[in-house]
Protein backbone atom coordinates (compact mmCIF):
# COMPACT_ATOMS: atom_id res chain seq x y z
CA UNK A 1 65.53 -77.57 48.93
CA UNK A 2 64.79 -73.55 48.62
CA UNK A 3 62.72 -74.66 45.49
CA UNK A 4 60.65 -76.93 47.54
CA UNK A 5 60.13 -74.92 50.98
CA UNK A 6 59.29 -72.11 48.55
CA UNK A 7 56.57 -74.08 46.27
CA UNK A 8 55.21 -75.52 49.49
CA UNK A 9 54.98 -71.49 51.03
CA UNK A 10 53.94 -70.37 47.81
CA UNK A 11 50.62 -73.62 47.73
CA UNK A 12 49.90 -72.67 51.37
CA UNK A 13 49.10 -69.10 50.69
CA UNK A 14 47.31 -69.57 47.88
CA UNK A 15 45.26 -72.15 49.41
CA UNK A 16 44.46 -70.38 52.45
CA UNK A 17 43.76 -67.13 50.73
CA UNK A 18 41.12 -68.82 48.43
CA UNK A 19 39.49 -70.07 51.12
CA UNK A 20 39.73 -66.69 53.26
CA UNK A 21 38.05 -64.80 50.55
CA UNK A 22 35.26 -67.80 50.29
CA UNK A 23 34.57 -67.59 53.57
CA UNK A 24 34.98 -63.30 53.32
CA UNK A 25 32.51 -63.23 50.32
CA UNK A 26 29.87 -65.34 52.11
CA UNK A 27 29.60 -63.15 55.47
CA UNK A 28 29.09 -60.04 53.03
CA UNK A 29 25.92 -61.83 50.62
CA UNK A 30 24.59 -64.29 52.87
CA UNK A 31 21.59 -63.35 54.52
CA UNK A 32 22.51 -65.08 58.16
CA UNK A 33 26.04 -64.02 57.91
CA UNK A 34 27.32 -67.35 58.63
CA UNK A 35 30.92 -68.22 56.54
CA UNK A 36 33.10 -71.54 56.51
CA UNK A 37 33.90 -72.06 59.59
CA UNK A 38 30.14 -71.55 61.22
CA UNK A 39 29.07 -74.08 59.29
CA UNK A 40 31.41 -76.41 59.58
CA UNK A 41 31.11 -76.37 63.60
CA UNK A 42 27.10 -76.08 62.92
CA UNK A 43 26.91 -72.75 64.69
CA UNK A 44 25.12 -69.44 63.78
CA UNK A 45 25.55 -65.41 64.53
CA UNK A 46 23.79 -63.70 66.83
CA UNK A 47 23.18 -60.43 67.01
CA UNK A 48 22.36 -58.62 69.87
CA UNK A 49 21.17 -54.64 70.59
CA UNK A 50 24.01 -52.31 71.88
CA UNK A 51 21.18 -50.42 73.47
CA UNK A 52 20.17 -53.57 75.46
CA UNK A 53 23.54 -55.06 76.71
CA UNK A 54 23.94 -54.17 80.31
CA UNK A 55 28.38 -53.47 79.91
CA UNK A 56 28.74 -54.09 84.09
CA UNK A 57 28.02 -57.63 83.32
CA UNK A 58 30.45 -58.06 80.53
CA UNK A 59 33.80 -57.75 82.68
């Protein structure tokens, strides 16, 4: 029973921290920043200008 909660802990994280750094390593040499998740949902980052952002319509 330990062996088998412990395997199945031990796939998990290995699993999820393959795909983690994936998805890390294609933000940092993509050119549109987009990882995994973005396009899996079909969405993309936008960036926007500090400079421009009016912050008393953010609250």
């Amino acid at each position: 029973m330990v062996l088998r909660v412990f395997i199945a802990g031990l796939m998990y994280g290995l699993t999820l921290g393959i795909v983690a750094t994936i998805s890390f390593f294609m933000v940092i040499f993509r050119q549109d920043k987009r990882s995994l998740h973005d396009l899996m949902a079909a969405t993309y980052v936008k960036r926007l200008d500090p400079v421009k952002v009016d912050s008393s319509k953010l609250i």
